[in-house]
Protein backbone atom coordinates (compact mmCIF):
# COMPACT_ATOMS: atom_id res chain seq x y z
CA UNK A 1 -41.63 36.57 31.47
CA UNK A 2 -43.32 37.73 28.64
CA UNK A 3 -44.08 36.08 25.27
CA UNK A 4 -42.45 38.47 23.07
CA UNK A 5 -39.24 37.42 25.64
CA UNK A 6 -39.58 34.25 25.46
CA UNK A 7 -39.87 34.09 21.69
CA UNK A 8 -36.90 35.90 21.29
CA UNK A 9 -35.05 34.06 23.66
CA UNK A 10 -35.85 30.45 22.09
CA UNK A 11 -35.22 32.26 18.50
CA UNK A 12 -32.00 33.37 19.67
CA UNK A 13 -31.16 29.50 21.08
CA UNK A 14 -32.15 28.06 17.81
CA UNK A 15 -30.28 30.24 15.84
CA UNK A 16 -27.56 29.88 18.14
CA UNK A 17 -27.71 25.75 17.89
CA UNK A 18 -27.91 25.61 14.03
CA UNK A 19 -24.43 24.45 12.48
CA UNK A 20 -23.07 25.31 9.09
CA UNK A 21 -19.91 24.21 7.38
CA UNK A 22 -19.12 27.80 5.66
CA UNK A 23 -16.21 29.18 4.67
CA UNK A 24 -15.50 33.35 5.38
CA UNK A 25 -16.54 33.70 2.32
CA UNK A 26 -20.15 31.96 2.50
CA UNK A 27 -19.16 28.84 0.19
CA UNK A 28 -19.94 25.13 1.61
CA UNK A 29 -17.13 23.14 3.13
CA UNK A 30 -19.24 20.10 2.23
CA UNK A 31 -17.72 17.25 0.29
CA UNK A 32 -14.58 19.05 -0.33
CA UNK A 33 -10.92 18.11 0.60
CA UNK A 34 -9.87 18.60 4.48
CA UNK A 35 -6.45 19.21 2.69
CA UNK A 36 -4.85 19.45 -0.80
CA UNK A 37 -1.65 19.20 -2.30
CA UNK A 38 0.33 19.57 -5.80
CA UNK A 39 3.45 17.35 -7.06
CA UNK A 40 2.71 15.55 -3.77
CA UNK A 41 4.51 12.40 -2.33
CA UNK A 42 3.48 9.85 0.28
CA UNK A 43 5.13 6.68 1.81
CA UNK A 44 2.66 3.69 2.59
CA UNK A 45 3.99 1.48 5.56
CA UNK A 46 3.28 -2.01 6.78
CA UNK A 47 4.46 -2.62 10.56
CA UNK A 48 6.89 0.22 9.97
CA UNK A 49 8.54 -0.92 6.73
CA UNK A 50 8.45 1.21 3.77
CA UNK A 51 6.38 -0.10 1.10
CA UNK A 52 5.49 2.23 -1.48
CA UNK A 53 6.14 5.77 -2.27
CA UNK A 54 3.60 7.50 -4.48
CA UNK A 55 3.82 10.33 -6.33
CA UNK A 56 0.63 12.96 -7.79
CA UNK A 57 0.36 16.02 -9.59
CA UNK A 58 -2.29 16.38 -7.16
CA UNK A 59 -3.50 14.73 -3.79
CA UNK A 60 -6.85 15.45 -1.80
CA UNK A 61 -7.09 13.95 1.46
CA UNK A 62 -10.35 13.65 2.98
CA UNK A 63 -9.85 13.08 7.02
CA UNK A 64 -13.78 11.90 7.85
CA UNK A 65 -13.50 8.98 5.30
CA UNK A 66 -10.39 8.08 5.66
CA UNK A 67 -9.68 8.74 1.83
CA UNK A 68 -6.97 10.42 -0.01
CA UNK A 69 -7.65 11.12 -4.00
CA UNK A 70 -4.53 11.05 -6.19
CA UNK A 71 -5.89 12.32 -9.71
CA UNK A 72 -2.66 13.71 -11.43
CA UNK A 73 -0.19 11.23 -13.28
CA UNK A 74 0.40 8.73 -10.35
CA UNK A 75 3.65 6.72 -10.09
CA UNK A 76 4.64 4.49 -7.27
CA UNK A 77 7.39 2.56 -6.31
CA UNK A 78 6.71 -0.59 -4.42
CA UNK A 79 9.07 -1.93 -1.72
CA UNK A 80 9.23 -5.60 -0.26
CA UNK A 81 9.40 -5.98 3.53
CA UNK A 82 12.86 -5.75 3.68
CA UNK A 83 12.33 -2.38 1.85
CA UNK A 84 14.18 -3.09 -0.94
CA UNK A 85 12.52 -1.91 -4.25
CA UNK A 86 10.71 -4.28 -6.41
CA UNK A 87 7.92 -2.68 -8.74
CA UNK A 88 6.98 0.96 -10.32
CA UNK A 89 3.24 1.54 -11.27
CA UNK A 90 2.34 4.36 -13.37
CA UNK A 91 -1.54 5.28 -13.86
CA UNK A 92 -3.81 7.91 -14.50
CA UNK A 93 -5.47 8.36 -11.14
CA UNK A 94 -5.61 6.15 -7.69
CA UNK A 95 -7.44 5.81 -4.48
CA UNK A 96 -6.26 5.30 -1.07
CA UNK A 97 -8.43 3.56 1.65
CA UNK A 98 -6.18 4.45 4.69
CA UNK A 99 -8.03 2.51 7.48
CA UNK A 100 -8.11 -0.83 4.96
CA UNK A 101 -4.37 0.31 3.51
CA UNK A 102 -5.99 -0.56 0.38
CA UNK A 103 -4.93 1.56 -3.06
CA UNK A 104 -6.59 0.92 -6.16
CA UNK A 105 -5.00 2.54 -9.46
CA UNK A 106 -7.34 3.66 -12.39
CA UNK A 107 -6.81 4.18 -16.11
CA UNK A 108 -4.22 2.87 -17.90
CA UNK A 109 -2.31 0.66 -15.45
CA UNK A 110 1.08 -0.26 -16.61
CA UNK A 111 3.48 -1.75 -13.86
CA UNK A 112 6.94 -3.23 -14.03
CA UNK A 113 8.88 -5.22 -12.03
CA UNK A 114 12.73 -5.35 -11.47
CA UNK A 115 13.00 -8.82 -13.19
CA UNK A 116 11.51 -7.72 -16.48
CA UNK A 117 8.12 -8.60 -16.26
CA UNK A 118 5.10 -5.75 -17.50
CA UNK A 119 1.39 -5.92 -17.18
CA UNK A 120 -1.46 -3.30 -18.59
CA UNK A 121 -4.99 -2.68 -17.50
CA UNK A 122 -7.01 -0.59 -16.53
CA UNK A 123 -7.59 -0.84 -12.66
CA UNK A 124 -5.29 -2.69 -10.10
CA UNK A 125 -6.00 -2.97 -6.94
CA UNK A 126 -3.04 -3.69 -4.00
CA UNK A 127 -3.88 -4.74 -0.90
CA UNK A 128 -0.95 -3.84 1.82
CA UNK A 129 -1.99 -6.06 4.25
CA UNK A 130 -2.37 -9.02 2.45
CA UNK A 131 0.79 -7.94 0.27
CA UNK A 132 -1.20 -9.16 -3.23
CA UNK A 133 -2.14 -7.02 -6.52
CA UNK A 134 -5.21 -7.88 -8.40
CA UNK A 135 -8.17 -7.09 -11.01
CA UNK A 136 -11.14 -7.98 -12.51
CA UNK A 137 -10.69 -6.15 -15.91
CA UNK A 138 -8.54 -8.04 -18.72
CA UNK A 139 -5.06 -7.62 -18.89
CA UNK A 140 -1.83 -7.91 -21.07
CA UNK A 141 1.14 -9.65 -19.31
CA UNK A 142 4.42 -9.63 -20.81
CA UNK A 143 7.11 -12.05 -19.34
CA UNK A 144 10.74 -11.82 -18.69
CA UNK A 145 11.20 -13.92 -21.87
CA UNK A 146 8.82 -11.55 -23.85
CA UNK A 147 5.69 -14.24 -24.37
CA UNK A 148 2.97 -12.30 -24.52
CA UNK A 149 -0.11 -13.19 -22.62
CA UNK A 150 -3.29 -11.95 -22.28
CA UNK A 151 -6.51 -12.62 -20.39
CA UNK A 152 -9.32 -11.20 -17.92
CA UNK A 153 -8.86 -11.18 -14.41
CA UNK A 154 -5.27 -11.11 -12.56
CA UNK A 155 -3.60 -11.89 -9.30
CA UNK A 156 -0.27 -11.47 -7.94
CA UNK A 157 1.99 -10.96 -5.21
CA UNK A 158 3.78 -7.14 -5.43
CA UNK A 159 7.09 -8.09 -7.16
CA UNK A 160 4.84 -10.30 -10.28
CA UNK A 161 6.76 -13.56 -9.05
CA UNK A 162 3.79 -15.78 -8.24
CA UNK A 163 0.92 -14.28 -10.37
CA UNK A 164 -2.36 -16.10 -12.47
CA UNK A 165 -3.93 -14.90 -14.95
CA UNK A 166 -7.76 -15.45 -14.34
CA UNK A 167 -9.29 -16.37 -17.71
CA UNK A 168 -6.95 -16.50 -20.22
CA UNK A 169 -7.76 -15.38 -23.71
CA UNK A 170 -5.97 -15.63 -27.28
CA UNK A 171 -3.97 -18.04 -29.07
CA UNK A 172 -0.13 -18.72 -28.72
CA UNK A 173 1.77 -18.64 -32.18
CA UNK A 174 5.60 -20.27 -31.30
CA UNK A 175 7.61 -18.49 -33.21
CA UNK A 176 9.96 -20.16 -35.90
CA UNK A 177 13.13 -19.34 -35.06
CA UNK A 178 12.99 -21.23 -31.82
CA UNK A 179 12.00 -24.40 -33.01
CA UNK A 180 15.42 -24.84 -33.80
């Protein structure tokens, strides 16, 4: 075989092998969404038990990492496991780690739960397998019986039953009417 052969043949082969991620119309697939969605709605499950629906302006779901982006006005409704409802969040933004079931909500955080109780931040994060919410960043928690509390750092199970607040700032004024 001749050179000028071979060189086109080996040419051809590595031109052949080379691998791009291009649309039809030449742009890069590269870090964008494998899907995307507007006033989109998922259900999170644990063992087969509904236990939150979420709701976005808009959702991108990225398949490699496992990742879905909800960056649109998110609100969620949290079930316990016997699916009955329990909690609505309502954030900015949130991210969903689907092989750790993980989400993790981001800019102003305000959830409250069906026996009156209301806390603000600015992340939350809720684990689904462990069933707990939690964050590092200071919060406000308002009670059932409207104390006020405030502090940095907070843990919790879903419903707000059995939560702590981590370090707990600010001073408690009774107020004078209940002395009575």
């Amino acid at each position: 075989m001749n050179n000028l052969v071979k060189f086109f043949f080996v040419g051809f082969f590595i031109l052949s092998c080379e691998t791009t991620e291009n649309t039809k119309s030449g742009e890069s697939r590269i870090g964008r969404p494998d899907a995307e969605s507007w006033q989109a709605t998922i259900t999170l499950t644990n063992e087969g038990a509904k236990r939150a629906i979420i709701r976005s302006g808009h959702l991108e779901k990225y398949n490699e990492r496992h990742y879905i982006l909800l960056d649109q006005n998110v609100d969620a409704d949290f079930f316990n496991s016997e699916e009955v409802y329990t909690t609505n969040l309502k954030s900015e933004m949130a991210e969903v780690d689907e092989e750790e079931d993980f989400l993790i909500a981001i800019g102003n955080v305000v959830v409250v739960s069906d026996s009156g109780v209301t806390l603000f931040t600015d992340t939350l994060a809720w684990d689904n397998v462990k069933e707990n919410v939690f964050t590092d960043d200071p919060v406000k928690f308002i009670t059932d019986s409207q104390d006020t509390l405030y502090g940095i750092g907070f843990e919790s199970d879903v419903e707000l039953n059995n939560w702590k607040i981590l370090k707990p700032t600010g001073v408690f004024h009774e107020n004078e009417n209940e002395k009575q």
